[in-house]
Protein backbone atom coordinates (compact mmCIF):
# COMPACT_ATOMS: atom_id res chain seq x y z
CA UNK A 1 27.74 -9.38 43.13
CA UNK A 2 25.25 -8.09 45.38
CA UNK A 3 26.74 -4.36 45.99
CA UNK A 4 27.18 -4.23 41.90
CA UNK A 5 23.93 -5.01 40.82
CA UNK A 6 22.19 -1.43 42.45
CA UNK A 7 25.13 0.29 40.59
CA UNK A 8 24.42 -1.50 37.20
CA UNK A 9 20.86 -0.97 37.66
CA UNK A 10 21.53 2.44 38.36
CA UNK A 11 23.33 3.23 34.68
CA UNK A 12 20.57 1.22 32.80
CA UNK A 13 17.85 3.33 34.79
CA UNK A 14 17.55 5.94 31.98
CA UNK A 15 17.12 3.45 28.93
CA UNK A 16 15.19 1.84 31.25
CA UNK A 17 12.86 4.54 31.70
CA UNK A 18 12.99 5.83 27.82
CA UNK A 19 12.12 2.30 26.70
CA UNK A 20 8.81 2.36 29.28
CA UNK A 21 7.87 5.50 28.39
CA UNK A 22 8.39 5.50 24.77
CA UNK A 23 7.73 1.96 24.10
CA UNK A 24 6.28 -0.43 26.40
CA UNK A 25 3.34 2.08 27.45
CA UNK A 26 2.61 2.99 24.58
CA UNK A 27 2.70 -0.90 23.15
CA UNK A 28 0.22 -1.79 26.01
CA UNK A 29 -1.98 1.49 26.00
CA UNK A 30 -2.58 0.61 22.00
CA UNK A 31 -3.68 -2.80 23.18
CA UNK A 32 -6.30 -1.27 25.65
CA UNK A 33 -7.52 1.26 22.96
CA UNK A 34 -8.23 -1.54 20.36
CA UNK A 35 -10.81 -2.29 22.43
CA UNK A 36 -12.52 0.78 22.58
CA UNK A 37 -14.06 3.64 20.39
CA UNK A 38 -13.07 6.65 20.68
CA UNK A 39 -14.74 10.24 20.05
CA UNK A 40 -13.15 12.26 18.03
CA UNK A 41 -11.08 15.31 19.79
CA UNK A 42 -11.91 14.56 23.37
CA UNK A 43 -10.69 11.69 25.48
CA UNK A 44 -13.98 9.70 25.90
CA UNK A 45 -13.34 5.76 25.52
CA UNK A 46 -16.62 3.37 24.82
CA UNK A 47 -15.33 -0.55 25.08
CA UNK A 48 -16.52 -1.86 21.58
CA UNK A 49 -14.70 -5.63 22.20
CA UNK A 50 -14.27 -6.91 18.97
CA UNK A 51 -15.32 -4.28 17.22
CA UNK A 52 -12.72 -2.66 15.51
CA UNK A 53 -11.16 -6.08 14.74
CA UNK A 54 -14.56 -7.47 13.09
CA UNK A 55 -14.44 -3.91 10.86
CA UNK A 56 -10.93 -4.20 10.43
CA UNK A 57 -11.33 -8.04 8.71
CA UNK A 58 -14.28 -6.89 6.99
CA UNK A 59 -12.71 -3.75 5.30
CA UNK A 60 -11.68 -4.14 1.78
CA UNK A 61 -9.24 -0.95 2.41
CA UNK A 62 -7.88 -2.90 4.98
CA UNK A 63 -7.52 -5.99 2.80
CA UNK A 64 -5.84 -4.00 -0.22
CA UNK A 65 -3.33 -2.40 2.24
CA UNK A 66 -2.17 -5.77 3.02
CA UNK A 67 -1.66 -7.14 -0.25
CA UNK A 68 0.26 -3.39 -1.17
CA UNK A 69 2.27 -4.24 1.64
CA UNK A 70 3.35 -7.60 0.77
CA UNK A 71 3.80 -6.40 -2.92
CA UNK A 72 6.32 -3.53 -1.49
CA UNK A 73 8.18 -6.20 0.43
CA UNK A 74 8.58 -8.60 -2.86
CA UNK A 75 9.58 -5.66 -4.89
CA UNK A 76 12.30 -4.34 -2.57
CA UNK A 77 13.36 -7.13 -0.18
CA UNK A 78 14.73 -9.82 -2.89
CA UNK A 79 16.39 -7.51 -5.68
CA UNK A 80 17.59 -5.31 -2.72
CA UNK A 81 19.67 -8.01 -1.72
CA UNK A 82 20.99 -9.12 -4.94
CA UNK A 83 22.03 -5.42 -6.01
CA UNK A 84 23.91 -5.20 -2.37
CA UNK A 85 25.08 -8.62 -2.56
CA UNK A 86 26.81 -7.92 -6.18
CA UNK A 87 27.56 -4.62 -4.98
CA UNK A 88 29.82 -6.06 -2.31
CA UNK A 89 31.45 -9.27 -3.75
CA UNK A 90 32.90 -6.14 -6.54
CA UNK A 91 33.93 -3.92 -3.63
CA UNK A 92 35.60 -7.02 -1.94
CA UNK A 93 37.47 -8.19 -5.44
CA UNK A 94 38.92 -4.49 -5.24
CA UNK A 95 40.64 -3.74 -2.09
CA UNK A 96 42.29 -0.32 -3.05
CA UNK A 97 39.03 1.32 -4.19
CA UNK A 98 37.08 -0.65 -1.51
CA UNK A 99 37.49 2.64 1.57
CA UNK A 100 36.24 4.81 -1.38
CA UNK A 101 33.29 3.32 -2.77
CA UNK A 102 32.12 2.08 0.49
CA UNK A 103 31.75 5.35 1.63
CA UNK A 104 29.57 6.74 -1.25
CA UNK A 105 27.24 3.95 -1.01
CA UNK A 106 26.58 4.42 2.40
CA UNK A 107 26.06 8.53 2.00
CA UNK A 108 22.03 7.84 1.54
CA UNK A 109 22.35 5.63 4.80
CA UNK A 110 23.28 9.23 6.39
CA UNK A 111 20.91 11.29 4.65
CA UNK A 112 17.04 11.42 6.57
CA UNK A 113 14.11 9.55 4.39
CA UNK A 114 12.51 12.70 3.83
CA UNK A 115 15.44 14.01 2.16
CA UNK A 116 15.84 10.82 -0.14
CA UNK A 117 12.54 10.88 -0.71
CA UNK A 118 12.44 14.14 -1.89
CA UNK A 119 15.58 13.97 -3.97
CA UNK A 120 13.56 11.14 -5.69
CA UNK A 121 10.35 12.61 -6.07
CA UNK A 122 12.34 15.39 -8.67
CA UNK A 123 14.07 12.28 -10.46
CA UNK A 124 10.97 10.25 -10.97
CA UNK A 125 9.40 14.13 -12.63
CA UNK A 126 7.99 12.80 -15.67
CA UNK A 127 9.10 15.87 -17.64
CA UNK A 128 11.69 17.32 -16.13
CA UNK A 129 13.05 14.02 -14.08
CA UNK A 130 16.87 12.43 -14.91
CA UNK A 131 14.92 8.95 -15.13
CA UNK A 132 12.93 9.51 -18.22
CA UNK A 133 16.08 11.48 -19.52
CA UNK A 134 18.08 9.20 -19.68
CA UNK A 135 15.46 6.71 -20.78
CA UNK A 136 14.50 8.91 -23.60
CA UNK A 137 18.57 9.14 -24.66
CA UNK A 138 17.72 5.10 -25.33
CA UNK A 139 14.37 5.80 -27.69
CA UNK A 140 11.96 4.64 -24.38
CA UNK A 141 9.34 6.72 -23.23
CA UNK A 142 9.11 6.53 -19.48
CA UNK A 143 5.97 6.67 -17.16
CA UNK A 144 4.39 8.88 -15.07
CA UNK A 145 5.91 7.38 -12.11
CA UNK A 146 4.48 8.14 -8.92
CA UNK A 147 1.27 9.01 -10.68
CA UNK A 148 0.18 5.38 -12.84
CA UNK A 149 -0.86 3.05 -10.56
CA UNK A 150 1.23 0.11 -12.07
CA UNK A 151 4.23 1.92 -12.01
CA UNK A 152 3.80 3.81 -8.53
CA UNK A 153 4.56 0.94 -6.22
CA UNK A 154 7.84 0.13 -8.51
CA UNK A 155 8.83 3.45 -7.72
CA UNK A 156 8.57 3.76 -4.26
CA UNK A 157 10.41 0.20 -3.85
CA UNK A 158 13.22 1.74 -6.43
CA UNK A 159 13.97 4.70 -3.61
CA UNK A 160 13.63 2.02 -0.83
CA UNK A 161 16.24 0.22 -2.54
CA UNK A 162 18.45 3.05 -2.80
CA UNK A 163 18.36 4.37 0.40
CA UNK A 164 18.93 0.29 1.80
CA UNK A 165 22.01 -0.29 -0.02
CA UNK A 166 24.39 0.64 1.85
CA UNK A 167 23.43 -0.66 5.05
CA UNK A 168 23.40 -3.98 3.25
CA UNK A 169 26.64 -3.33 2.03
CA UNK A 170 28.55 -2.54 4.87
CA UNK A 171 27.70 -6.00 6.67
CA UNK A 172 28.08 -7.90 3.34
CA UNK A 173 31.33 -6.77 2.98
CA UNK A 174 32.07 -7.40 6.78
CA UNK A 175 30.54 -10.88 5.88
CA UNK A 176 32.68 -11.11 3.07
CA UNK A 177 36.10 -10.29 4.60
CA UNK A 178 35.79 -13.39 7.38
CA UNK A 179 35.40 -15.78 4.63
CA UNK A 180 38.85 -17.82 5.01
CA UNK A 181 41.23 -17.18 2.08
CA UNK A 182 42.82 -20.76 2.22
CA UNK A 183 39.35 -22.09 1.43
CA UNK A 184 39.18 -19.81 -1.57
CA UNK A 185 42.89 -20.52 -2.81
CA UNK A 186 42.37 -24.48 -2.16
CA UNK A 187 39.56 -24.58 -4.14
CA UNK A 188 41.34 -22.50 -6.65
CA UNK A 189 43.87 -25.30 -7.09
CA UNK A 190 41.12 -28.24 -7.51
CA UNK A 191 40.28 -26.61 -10.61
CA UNK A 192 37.15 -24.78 -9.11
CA UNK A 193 35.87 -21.26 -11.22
CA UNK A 194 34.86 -18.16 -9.77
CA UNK A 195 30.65 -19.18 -9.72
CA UNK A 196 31.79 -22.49 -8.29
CA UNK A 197 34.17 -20.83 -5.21
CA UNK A 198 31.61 -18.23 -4.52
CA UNK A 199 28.36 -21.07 -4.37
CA UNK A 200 30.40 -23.55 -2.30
CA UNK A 201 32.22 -21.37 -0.59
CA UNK A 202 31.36 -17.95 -0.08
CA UNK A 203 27.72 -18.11 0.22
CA UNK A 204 27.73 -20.81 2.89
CA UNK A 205 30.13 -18.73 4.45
CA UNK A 206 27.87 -15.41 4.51
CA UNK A 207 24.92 -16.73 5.15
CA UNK A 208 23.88 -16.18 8.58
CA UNK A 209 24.42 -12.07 7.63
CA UNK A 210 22.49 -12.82 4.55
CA UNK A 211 19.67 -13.97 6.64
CA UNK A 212 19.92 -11.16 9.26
CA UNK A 213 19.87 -8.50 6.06
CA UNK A 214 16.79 -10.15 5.48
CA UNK A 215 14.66 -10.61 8.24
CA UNK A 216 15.50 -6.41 9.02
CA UNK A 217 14.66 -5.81 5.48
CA UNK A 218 11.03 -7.55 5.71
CA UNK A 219 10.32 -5.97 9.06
CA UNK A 220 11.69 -2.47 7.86
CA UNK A 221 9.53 -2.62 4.72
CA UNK A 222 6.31 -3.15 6.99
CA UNK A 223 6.98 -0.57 9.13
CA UNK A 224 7.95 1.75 5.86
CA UNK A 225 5.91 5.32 5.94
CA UNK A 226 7.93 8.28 5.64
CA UNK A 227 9.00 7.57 1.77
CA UNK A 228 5.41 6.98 0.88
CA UNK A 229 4.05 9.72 2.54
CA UNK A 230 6.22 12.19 0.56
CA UNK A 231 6.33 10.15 -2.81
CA UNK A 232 2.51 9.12 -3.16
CA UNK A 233 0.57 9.89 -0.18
CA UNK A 234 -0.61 6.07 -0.58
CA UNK A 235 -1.88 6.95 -4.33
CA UNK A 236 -2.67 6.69 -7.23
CA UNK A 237 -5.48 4.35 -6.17
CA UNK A 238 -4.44 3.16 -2.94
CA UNK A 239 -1.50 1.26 -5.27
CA UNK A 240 0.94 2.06 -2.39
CA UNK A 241 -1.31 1.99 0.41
CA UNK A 242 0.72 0.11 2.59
CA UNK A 243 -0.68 -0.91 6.48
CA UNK A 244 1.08 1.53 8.09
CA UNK A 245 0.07 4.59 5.82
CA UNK A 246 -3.84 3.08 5.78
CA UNK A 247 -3.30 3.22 9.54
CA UNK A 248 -1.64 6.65 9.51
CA UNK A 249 -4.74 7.68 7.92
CA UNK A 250 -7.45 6.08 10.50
CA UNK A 251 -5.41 7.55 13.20
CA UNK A 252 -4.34 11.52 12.62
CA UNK A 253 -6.92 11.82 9.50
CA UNK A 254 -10.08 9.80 10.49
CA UNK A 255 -9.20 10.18 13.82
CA UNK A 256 -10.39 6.92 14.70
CA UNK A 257 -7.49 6.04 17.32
CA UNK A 258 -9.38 2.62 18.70
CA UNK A 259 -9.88 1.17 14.90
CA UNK A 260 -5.83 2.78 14.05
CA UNK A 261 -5.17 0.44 17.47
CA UNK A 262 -6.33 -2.51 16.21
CA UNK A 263 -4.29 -1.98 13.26
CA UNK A 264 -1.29 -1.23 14.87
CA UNK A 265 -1.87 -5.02 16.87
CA UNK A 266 -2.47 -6.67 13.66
CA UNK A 267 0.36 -5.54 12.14
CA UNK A 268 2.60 -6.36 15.01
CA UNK A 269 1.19 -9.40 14.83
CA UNK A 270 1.72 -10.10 11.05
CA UNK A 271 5.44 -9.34 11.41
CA UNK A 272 6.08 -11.55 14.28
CA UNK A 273 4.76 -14.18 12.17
CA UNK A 274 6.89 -13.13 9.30
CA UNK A 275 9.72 -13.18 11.17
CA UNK A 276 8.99 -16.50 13.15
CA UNK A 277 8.41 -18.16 9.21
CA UNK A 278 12.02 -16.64 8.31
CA UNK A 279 13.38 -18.08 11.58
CA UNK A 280 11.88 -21.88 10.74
CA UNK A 281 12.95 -21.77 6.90
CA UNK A 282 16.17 -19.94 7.23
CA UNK A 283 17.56 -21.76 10.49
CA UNK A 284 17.81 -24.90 8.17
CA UNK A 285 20.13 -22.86 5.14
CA UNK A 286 22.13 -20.87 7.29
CA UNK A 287 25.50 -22.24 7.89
CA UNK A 288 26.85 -21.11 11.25
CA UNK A 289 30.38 -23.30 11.40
């Protein structure tokens, strides 16, 4: 044991080293900075304490960031996870089509943010967009997307959607295909329909990848920037200025790295407790036998 554990250390020595360079340092530098002001372009640190934390809770930016942010996860967590669920219990019912279709929806997992983003920003055009094209085909007159402020956040959560699907789909249908088939064809001969089967049954049965789709979901939507950033820019109105776009700005715009810091802590700190709240409520649904 003793002459394997230099070797094994000795292959994890390079993750090792990427994860404290790239992640813990820079996890406990942010920490140290949150507690400081710091000039603009020069590397001059004043300890401010509190500071930045006191501002941060005082800002009304700050506080309309946060409720964006919990808006964006409502309006793309939930029906994100209905389309993929129904998305998959179809794709399960239809095994010879199943290799096919699975594939297609998980093309946007392949394709970069940026790139989904941008093939969204030309379908959300509000003249010259396939969205308000096909709306119009229908007699509806669609909105100025990414520029109203009701319908901007909508939007954004629409492409988030998209580009989620088939990640959700892939371990739905994973889910889906260790559900026992002598449960399904025993309850088939007690009389029970299709809704019935897939409540009693399935669900139960799927529910522990259910829950993991959605505690990544919520922390993925928190950490969401890139889409935003090339869809809205946080606008119209700071409608999608989510936390980590209002501290993109304090950080490369404002250049106020201590004050972006403190953000950065909160934040973590808000999705822990997320998570931890998903962990107490969903530990008692989940069905693990």
């Amino acid at each position: 044991m003793n002459t394997r554990f230099p070797i094994a250390l000795l292959f994890l020595l390079p993750t090792l080293l990427g994860l404290g360079v790239f992640t813990i340092y820079p996890a406990i530098h942010s920490v140290y900075l949150s507690f400081h002001s710091v000039a603009p372009f020069s590397s001059e640190l004043f300890f401010s304490g509190f500071e930045n934390y006191t501002e941060l809770f005082s800002s009304p930016e700050y506080w309309q960031s946060l409720k964006a942010s919990c808006l964006f996860a409502l309006f793309t967590v939930p029906p994100g996870l209905l389309v993929s669920l129904f998305i998959a219990v179809l794709l399960d019912a239809q095994p010879y089509v199943k290799t096919l279709l699975r594939t297609i929806f998980l093309l946007p997992v392949g394709i970069s943010t940026a790139m989904a983003a941008m093939l969204w920003v030309f379908l959300f055009n509000p003249t010259a967009g396939y969205l308000n094209y096909f709306l119009s085909t229908v007699g509806i007159t669609g909105p100025n997307w990414l520029a109203d402020p009701l319908w901007a956040l909508p939007a954004v959560s629409i492409a988030t959607i998209w580009k989620a699907i088939g990640f959700n789909v892939i371990f739905l249908l994973a889910a889906l295909t260790g559900v026992p088939k002598e449960l399904q064809e025993a309850a088939l001969v007690d009389g029970a329909g299709p809704f019935r089967r897939f409540w009693n049954i399935t669900l139960p049965m799927i529910s522990p990848t259910l829950f993991f789709i959605t505690v990544v979901s919520v922390i993925h939507t928190f950490e969401g920037f890139g889409q935003i950033h090339i869809l809205t820019q946080g606008g119209p109105a700071d409608s999608t200025n989510v936390l980590v776009y209002n501290l993109y700005r304090d950080a490369f715009q404002n250049f106020r790295t201590g004050y972006a810091s403190a953000q950065a802590i909160v934040l973590f700190v808000i999705i822990l407790i997320a998570t931890l709240i998903q962990f107490s409520v969903g530990r008692r649904r989940v069905h693990y036998g």
